[in-house]
C-alpha atoms as a PDB file:
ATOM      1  CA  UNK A   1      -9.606  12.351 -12.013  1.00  0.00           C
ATOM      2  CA  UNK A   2     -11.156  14.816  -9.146  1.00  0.00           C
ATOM      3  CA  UNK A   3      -9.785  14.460  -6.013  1.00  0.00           C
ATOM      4  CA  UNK A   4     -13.579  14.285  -4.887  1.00  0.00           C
ATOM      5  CA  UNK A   5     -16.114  12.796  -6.451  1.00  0.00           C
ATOM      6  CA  UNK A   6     -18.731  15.044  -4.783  1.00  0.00           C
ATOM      7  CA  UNK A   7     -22.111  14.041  -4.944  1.00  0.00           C
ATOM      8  CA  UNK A   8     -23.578  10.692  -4.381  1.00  0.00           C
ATOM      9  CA  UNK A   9     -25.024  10.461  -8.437  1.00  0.00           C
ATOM     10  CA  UNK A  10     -21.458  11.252  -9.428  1.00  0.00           C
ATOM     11  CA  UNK A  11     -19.856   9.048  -6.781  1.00  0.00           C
ATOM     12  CA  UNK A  12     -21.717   6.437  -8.272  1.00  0.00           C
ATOM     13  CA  UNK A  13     -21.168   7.027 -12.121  1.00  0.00           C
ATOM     14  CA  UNK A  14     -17.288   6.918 -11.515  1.00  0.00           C
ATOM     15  CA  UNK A  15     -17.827   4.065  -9.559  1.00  0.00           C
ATOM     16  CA  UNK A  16     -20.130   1.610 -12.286  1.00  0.00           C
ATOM     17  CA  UNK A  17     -16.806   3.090 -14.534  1.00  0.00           C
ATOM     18  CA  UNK A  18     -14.184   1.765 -12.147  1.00  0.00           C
ATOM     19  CA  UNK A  19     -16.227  -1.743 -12.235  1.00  0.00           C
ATOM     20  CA  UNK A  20     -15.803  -1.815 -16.022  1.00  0.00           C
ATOM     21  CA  UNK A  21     -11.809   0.017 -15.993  1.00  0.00           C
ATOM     22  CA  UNK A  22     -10.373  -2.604 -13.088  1.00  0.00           C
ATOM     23  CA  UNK A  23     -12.452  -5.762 -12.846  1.00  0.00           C
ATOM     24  CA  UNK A  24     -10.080  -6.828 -10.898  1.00  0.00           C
ATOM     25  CA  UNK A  25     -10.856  -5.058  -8.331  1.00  0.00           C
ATOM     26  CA  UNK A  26     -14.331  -6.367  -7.726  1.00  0.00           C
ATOM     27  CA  UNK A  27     -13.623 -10.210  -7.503  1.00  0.00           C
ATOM     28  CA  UNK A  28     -16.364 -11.958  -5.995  1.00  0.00           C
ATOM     29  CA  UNK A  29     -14.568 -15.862  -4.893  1.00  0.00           C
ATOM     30  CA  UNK A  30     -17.026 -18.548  -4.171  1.00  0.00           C
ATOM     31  CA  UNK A  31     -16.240 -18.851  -0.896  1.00  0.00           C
ATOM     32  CA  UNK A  32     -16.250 -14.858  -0.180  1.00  0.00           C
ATOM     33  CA  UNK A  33     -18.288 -13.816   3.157  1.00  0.00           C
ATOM     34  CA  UNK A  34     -18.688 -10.539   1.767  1.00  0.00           C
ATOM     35  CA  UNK A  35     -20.970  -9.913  -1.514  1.00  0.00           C
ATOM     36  CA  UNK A  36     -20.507  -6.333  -3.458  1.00  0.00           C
ATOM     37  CA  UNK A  37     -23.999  -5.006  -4.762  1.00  0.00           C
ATOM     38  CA  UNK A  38     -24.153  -3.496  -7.631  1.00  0.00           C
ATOM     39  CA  UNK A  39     -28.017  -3.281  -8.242  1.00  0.00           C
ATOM     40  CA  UNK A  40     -29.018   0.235  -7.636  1.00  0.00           C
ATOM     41  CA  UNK A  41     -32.243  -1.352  -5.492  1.00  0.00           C
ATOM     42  CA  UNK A  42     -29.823  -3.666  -3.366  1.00  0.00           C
ATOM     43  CA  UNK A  43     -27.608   0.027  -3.104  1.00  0.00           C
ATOM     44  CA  UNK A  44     -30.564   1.694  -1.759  1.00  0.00           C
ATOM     45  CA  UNK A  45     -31.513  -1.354   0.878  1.00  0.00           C
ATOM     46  CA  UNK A  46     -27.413  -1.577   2.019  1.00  0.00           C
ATOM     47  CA  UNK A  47     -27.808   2.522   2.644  1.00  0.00           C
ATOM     48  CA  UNK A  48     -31.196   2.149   4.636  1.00  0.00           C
ATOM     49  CA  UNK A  49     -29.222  -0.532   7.173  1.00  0.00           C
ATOM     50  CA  UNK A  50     -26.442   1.530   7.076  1.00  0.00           C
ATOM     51  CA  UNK A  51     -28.483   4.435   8.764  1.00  0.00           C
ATOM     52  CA  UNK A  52     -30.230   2.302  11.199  1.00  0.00           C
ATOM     53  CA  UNK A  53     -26.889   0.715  12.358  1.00  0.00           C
ATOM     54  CA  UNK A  54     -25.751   4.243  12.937  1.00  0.00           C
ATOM     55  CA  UNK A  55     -28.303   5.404  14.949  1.00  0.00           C
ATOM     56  CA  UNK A  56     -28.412   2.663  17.329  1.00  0.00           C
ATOM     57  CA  UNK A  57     -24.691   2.755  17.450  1.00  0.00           C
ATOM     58  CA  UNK A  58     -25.130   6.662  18.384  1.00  0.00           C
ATOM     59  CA  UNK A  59     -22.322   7.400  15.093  1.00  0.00           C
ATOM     60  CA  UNK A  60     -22.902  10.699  14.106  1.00  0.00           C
ATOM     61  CA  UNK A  61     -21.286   9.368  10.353  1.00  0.00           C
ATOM     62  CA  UNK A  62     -24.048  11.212   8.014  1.00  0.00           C
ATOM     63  CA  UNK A  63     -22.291  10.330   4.556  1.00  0.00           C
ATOM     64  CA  UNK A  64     -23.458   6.716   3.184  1.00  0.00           C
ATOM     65  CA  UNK A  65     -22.497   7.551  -0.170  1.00  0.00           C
ATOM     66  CA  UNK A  66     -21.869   4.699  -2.210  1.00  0.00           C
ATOM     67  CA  UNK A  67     -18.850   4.932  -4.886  1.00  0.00           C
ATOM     68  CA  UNK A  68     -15.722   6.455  -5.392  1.00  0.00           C
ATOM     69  CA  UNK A  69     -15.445   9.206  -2.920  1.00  0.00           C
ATOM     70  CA  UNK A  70     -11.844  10.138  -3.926  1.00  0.00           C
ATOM     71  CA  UNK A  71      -9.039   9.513  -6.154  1.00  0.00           C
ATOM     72  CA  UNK A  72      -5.528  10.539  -6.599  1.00  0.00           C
ATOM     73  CA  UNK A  73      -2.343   9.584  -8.792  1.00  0.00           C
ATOM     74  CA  UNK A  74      -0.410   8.767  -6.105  1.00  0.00           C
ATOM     75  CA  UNK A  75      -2.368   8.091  -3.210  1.00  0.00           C
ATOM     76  CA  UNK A  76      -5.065   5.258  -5.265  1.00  0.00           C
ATOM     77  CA  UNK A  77      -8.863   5.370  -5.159  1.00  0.00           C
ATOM     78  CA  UNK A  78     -11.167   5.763  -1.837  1.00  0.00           C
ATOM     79  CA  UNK A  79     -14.504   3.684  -2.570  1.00  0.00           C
ATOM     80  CA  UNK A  80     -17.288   2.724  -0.124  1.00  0.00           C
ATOM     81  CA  UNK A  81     -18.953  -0.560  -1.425  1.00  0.00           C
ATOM     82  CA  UNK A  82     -22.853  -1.243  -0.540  1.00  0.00           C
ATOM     83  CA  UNK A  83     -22.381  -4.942   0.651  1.00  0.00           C
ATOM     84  CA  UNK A  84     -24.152  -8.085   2.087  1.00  0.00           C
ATOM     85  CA  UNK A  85     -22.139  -9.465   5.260  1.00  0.00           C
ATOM     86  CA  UNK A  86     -21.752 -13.182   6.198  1.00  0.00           C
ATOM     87  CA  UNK A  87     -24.496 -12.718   8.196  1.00  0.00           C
ATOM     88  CA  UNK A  88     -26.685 -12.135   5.651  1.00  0.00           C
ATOM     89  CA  UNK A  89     -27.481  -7.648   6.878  1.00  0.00           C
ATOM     90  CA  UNK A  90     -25.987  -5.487   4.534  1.00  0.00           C
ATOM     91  CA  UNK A  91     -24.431  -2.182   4.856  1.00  0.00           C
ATOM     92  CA  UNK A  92     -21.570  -0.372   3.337  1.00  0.00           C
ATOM     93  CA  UNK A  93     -17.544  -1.032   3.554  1.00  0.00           C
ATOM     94  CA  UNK A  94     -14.947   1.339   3.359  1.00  0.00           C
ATOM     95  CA  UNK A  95     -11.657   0.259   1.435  1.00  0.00           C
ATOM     96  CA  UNK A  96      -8.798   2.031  -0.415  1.00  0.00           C
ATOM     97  CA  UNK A  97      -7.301   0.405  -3.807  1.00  0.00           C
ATOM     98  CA  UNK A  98      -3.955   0.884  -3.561  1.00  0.00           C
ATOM     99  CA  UNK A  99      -0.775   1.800  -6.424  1.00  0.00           C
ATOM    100  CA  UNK A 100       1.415  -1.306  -6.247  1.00  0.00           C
ATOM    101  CA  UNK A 101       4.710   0.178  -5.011  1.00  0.00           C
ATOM    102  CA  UNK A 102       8.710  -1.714  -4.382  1.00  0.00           C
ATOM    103  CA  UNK A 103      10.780  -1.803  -1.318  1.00  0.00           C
ATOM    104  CA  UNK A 104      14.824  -2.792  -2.026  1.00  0.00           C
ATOM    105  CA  UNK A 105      16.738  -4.579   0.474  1.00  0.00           C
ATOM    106  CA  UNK A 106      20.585  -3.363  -0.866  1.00  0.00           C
ATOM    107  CA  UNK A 107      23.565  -5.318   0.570  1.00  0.00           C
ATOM    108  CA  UNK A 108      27.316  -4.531   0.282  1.00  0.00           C
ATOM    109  CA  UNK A 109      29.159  -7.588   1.092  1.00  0.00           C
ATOM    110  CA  UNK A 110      27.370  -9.036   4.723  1.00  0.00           C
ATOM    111  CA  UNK A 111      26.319  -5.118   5.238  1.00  0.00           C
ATOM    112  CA  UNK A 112      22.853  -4.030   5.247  1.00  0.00           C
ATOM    113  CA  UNK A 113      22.229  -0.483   3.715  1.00  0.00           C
ATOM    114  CA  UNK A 114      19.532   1.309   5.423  1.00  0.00           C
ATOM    115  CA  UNK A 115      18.077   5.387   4.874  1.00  0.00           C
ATOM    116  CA  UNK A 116      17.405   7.544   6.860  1.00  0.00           C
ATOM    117  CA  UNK A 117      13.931   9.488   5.853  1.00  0.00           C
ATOM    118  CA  UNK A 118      11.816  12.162   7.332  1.00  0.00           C
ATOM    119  CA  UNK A 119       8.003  10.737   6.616  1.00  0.00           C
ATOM    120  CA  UNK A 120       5.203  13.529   6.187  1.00  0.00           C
ATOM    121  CA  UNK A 121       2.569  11.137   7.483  1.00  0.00           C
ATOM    122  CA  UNK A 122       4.386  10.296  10.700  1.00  0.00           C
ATOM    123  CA  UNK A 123       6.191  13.806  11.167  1.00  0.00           C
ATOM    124  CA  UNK A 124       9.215  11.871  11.893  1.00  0.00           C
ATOM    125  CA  UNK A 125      12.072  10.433  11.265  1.00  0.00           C
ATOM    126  CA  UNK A 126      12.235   6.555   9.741  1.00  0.00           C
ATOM    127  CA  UNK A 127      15.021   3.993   9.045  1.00  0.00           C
ATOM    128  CA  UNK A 128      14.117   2.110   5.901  1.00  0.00           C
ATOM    129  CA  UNK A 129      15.072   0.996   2.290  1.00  0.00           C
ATOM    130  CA  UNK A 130      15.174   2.755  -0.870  1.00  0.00           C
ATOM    131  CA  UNK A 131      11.940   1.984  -3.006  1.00  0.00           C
ATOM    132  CA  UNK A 132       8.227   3.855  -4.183  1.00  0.00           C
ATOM    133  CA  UNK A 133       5.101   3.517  -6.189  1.00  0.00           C
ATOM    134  CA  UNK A 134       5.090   1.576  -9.202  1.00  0.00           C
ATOM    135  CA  UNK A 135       3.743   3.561 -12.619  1.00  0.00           C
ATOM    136  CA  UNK A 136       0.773   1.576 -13.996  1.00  0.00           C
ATOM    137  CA  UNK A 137       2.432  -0.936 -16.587  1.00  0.00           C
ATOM    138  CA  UNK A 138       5.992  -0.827 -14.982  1.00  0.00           C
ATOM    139  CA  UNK A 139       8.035  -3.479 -15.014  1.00  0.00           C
ATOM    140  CA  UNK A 140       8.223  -3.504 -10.703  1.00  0.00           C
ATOM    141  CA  UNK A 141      12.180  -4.603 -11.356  1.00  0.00           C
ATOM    142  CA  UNK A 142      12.635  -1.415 -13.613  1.00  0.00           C
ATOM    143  CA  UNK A 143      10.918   0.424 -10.833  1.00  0.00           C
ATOM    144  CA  UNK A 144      13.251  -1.395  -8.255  1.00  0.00           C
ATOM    145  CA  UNK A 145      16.288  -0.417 -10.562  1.00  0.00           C
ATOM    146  CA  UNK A 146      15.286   3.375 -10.846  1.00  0.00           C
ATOM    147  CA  UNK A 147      14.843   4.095  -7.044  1.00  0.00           C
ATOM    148  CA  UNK A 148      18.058   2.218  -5.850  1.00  0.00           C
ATOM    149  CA  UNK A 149      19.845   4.649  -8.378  1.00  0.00           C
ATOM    150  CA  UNK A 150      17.718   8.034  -7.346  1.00  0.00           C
ATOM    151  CA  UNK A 151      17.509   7.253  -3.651  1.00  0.00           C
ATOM    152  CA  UNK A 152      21.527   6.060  -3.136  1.00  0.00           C
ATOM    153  CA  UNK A 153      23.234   6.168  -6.350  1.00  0.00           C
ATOM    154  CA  UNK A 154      23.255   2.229  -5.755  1.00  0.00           C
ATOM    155  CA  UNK A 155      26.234   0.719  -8.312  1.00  0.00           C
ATOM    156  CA  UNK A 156      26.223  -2.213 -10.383  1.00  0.00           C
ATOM    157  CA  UNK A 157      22.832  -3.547  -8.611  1.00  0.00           C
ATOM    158  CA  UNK A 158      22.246  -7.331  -9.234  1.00  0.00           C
ATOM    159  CA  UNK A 159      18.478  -8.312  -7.707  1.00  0.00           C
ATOM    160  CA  UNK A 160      16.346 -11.083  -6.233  1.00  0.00           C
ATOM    161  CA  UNK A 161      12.874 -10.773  -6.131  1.00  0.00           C
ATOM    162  CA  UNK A 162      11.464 -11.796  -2.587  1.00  0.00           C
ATOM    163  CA  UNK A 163       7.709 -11.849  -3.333  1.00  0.00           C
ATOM    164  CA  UNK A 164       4.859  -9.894  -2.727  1.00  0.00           C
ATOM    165  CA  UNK A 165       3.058  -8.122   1.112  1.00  0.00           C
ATOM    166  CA  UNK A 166       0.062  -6.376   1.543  1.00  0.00           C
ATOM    167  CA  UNK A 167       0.903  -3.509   4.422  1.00  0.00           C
ATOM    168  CA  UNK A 168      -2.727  -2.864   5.593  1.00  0.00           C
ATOM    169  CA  UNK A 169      -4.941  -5.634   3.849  1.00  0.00           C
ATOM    170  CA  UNK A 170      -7.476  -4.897   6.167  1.00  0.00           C
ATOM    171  CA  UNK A 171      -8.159  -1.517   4.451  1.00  0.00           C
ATOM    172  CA  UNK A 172      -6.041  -1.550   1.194  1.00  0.00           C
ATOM    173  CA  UNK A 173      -5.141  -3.742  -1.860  1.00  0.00           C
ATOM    174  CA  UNK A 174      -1.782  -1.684  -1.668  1.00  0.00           C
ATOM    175  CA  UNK A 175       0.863  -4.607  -2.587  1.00  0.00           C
ATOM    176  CA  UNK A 176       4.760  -4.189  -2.236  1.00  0.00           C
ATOM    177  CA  UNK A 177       7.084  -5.970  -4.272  1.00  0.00           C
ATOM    178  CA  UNK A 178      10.042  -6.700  -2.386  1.00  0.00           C
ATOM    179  CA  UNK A 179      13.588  -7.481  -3.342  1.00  0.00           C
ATOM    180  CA  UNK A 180      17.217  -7.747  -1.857  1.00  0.00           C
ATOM    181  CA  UNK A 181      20.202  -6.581  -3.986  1.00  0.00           C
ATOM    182  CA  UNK A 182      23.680  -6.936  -4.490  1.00  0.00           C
ATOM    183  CA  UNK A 183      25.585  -3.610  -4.398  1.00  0.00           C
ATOM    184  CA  UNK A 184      29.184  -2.469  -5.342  1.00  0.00           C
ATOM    185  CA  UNK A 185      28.583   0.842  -4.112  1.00  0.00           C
ATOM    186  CA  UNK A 186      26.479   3.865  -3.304  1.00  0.00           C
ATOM    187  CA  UNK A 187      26.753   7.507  -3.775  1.00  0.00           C
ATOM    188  CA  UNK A 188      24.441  10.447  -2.202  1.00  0.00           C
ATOM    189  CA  UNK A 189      21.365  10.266  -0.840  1.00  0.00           C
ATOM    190  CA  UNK A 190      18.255  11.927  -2.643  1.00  0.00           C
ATOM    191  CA  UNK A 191      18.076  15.058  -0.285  1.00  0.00           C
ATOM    192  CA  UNK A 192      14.628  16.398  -2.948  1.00  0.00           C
ATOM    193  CA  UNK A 193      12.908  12.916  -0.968  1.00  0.00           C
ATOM    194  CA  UNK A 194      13.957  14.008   2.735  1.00  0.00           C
ATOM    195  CA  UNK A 195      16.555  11.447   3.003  1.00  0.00           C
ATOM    196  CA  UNK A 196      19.363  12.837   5.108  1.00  0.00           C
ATOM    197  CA  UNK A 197      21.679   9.769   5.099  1.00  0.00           C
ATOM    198  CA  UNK A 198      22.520   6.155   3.671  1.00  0.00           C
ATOM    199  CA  UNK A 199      24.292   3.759   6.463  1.00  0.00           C
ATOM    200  CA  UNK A 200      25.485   0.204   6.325  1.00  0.00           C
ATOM    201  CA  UNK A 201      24.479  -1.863   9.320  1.00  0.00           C
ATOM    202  CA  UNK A 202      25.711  -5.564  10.243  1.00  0.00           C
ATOM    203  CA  UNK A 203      22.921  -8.049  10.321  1.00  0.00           C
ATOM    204  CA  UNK A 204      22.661  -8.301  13.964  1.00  0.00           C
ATOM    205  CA  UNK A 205      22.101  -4.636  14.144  1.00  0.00           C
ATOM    206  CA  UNK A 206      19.611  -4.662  11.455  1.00  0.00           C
ATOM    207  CA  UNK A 207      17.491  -7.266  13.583  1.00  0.00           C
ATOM    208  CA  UNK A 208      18.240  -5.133  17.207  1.00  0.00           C
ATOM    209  CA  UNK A 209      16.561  -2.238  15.005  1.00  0.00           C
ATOM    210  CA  UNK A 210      13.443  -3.809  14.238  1.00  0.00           C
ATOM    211  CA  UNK A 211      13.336  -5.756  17.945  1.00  0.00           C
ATOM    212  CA  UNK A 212      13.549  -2.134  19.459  1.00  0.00           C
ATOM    213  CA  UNK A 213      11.723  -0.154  16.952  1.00  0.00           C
ATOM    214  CA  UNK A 214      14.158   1.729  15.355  1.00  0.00           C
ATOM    215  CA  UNK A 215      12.511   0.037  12.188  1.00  0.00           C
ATOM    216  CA  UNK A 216       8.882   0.600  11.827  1.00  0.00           C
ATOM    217  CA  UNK A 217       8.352   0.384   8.403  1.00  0.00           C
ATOM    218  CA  UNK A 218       6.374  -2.578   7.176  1.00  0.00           C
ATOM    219  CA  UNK A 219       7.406  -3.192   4.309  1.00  0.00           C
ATOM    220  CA  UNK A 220      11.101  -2.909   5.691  1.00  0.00           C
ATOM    221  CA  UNK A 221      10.446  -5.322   8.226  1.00  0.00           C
ATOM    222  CA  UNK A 222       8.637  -8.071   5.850  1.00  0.00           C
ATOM    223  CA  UNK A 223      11.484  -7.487   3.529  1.00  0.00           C
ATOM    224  CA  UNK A 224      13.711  -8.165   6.394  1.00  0.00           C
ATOM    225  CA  UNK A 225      11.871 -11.785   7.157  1.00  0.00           C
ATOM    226  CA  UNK A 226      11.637 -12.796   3.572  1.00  0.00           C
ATOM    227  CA  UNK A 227      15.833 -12.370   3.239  1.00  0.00           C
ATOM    228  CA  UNK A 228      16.535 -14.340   6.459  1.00  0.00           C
ATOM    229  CA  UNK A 229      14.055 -17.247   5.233  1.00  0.00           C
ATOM    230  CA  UNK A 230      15.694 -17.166   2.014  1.00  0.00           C
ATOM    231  CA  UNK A 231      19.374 -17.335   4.091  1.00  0.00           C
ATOM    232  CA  UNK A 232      20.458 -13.711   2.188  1.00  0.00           C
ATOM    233  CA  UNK A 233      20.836 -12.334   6.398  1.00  0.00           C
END
């Protein structure tokens, strides 16, 4: 796929394919508040609203192309949607759909085992758990297994799936799978990701992290939650 879709005919070709390739993406509940349009008249009216709402909002936001602006392996598809609100005006919504992806909680006896990662996005420096994007059809706990043994050289790891977030639902239909595991061991850390370090933390220190913000990471911290519920912290 093009990383942009470039004009607003083509936008909207790759989009009508998308409906047909992941109807699962355009799921329209009985009790939803938002309605997708799909008719290219109802596409044209959403636009025209769009533009007025703009103006009077002085947002100097010229593109109202409807479709699939952009799309990337790794990073998921950008699509605007033309849309009727609850209110009944219509207009167009922004949303990304997201590669699933795994975050792995590992544990050495009562230890925690955290990494330390330099993140391109932030430009900084993050304490978190091995784990990454999910290939489309992958087994998430073959995924789960894979980047325990890339990211730490994790031995003899024994899992426990702890369900399912969403890190910015508002935006993206990114999901996490999240897991704890049992380790015997672990080795280096994957230096080719921009992890520097592997540490093992008590579980009181694991929670001061996340009450001071030492731990940022969403998915860390819901994986976090989801282990103390389940009494693994």
């Amino acid at each position: 796929m093009n990383n942009d879709m470039g004009s607003p005919e083509d936008c909207l070709a790759r989009y009508r394919a998308l409906r047909l390739e992941r109807p699962d993406c355009f799921r329209e509940p009985a009790d939803s508040p938002i309605a997708i349009l799909t008719h290219d008249r109802d596409i044209a009216s959403a636009q025209t609203e769009e533009v007025a709402r703009r103006k009077l909002n002085n947002q100097l936001a010229p593109d109202i192309r409807v479709g699939v602006l952009a799309a990337d392996p790794y990073l998921g598809i950008l699509t605007r949607d033309a849309v009727r609100f609850a209110d009944q005006s219509l207009g167009v919504y922004n949303r990304h759909i997201g590669e699933p992806g795994c975050v792995i909680m590992p544990k050495i006896g009562d230890f925690i085992v955290l990494i330390r990662i330099f993140r391109h996005a932030t430009r900084d420096w993050a304490w978190e758990f091995p784990g990454g994007r999910i290939a489309p059809g992958e087994d998430p706990e073959v995924t789960a297994r894979q980047e325990l043994e890339e990211e730490i050289g994790a031995i003899r790891p024994r899992l426990q799936a702890l369900g399912t977030m969403h890190p910015y639902p508002a935006f993206s239909s990114a999901c996490i799978h999240l897991y704890v595991a049992t380790i015997e061991g672990f080795g280096e850390p994957q230096i080719a990701e921009g992890i520097t370090s592997i540490d093992k933390v008590s579980p009181e220190r694991l929670l001061e992290m996340v009450d001071n913000g030492e731990i940022t990471d969403a998915a860390a911290i819901a994986c976090i939650l989801k282990a103390q519920l389940r009494g693994f912290i």
